[in-house]
Protein backbone atom coordinates (compact mmCIF):
# COMPACT_ATOMS: atom_id res chain seq x y z
CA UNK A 1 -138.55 53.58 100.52
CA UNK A 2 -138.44 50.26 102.64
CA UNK A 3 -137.25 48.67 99.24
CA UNK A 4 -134.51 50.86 99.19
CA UNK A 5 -133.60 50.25 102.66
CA UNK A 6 -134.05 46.04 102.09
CA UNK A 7 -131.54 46.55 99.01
CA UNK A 8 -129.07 48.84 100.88
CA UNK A 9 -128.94 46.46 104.07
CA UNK A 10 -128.67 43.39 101.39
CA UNK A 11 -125.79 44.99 100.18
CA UNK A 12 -123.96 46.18 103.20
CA UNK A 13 -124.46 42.48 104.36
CA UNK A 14 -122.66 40.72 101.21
CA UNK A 15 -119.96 43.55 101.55
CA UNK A 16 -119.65 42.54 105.01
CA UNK A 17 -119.44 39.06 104.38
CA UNK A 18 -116.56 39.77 101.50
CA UNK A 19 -114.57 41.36 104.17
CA UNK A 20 -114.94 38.25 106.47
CA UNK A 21 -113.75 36.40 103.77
CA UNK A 22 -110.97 38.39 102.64
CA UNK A 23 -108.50 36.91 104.91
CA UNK A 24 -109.64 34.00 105.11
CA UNK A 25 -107.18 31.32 103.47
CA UNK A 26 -108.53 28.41 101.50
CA UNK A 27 -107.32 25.03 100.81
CA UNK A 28 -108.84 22.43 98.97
CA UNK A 29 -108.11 18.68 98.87
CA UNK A 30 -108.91 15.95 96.30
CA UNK A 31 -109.92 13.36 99.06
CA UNK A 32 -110.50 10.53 96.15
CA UNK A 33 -107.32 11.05 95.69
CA UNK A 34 -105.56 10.49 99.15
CA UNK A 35 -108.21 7.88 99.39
CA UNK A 36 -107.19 6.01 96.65
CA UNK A 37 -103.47 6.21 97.50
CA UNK A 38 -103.74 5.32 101.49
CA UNK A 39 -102.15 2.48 102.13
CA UNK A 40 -104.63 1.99 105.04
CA UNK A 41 -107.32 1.75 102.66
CA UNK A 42 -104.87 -0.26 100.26
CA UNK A 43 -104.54 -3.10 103.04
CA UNK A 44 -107.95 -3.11 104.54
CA UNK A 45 -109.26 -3.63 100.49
CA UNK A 46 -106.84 -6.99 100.67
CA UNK A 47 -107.97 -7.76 103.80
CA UNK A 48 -111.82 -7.46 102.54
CA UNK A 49 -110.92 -10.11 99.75
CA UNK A 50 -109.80 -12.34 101.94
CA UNK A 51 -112.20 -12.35 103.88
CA UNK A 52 -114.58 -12.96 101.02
CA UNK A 53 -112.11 -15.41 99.58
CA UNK A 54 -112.29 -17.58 102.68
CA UNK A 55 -115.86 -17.25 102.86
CA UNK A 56 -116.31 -18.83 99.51
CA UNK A 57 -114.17 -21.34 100.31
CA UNK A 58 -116.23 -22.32 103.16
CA UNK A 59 -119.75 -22.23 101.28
CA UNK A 60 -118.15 -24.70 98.44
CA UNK A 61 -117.37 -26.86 102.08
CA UNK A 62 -120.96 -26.28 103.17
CA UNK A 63 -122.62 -27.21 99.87
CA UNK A 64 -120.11 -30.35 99.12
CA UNK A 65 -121.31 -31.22 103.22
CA UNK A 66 -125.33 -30.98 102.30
CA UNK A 67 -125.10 -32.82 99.24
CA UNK A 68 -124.10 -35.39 101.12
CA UNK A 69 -127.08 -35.83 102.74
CA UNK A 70 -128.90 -39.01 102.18
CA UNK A 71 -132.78 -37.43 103.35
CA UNK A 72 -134.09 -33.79 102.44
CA UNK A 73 -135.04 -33.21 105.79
CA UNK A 74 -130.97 -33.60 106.68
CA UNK A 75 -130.25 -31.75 103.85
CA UNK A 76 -132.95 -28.58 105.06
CA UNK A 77 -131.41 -28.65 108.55
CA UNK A 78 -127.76 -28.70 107.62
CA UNK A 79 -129.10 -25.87 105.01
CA UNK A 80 -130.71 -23.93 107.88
CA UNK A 81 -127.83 -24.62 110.03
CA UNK A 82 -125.47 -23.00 107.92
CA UNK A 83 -127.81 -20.31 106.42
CA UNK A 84 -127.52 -19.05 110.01
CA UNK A 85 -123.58 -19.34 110.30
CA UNK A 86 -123.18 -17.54 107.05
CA UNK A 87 -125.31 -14.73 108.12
CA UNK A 88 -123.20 -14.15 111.44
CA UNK A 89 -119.93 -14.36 109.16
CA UNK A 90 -121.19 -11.69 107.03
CA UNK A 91 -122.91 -9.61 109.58
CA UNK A 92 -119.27 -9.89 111.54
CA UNK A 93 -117.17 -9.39 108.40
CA UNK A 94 -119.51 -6.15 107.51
CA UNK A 95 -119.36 -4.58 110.89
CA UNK A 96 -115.36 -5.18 111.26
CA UNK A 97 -115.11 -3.50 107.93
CA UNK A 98 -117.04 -0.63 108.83
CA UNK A 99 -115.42 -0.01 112.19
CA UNK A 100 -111.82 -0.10 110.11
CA UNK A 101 -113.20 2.19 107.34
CA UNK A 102 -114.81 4.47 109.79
CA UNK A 103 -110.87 5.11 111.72
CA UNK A 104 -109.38 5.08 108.40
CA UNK A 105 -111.82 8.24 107.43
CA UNK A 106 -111.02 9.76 110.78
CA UNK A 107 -107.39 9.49 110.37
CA UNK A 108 -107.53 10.91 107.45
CA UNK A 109 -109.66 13.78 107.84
CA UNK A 110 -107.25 14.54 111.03
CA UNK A 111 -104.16 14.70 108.84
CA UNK A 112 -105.84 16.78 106.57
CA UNK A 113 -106.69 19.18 109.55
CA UNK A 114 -103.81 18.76 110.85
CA UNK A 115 -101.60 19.65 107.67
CA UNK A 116 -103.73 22.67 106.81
CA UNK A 117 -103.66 24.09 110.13
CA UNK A 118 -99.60 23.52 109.91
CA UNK A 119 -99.74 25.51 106.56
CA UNK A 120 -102.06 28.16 108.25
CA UNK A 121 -105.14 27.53 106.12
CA UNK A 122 -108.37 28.84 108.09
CA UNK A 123 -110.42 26.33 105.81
CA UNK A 124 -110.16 23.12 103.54
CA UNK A 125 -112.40 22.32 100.74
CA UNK A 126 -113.08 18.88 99.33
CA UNK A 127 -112.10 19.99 95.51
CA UNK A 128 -114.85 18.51 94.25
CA UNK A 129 -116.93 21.26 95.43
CA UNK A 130 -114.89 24.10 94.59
CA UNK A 131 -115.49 25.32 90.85
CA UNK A 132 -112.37 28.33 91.30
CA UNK A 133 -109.85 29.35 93.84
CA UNK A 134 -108.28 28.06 96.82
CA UNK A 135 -104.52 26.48 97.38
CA UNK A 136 -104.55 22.81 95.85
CA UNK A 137 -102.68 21.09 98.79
CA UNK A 138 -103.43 17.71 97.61
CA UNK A 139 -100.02 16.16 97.12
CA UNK A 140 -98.80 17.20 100.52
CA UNK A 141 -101.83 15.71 102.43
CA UNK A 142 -100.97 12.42 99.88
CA UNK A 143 -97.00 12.71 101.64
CA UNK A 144 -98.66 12.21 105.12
CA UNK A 145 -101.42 10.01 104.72
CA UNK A 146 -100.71 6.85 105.70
């Protein structure tokens, strides 16, 4: 008897949560995609490699500068010297890039939001989770993406 009551109740409750769902509109978005296409991300990418391209520039400076030394001990200060420097250019470099990445995600998870909410979707789903269903709205989130 309690089985059949557990099974009935288990029932009831996925029927229930079918009718939640019923109404509910879905979109998905492939967020590689707008990603991959944001000229935010685009710029910040060139940015990056300059940043890196400098950088190089400056340790071919720094090594041409220690070889110049005339006594290892100059050569192991200048080395810890600059080991120093280079590790506050990277640790800046790193955090800048993660404080740009971190409001390009935000903008674009607010577009997205925004759109869908415009289109009167109650939900979005990234489409790489979604194995059937939903309203691909990809290439209009791609139109206001920046």
């Amino acid at each position: 008897m309690k089985k059949t009551i557990l099974t009935a109740a288990i029932i009831l409750g996925l029927s229930g949560m079918n009718a939640a769902f019923a109404d509910t509109k879905i979109a998905i978005v492939d967020v590689p995609a707008v990603v991959a296409q944001s000229q935010q991300v685009q710029t910040l990418k060139k940015e990056e490699a300059k940043k890196i391209q400098d950088l190089e520039k400056w340790l071919k400076k720094v090594n041409e500068d220690v070889a110049k030394q005339q006594t290892e001990e100059g050569k192991q200060k200048l080395t810890k010297k600059y080991n120093e420097e280079f590790a506050k250019k990277k640790e800046t470099i790193a955090k800048d890039y993660q404080a740009k990445l971190q409001m390009i995600d935000k903008s674009i998870s607010d577009t997205i939001a925004q759109r869908a909410k415009a289109k009167g979707y109650d939900m979005v789903v990234a489409k790489g989770v979604v194995l059937y269903g939903g309203d691909d709205i990809t290439a209009d989130i791609k139109k206001y993406v920046k």
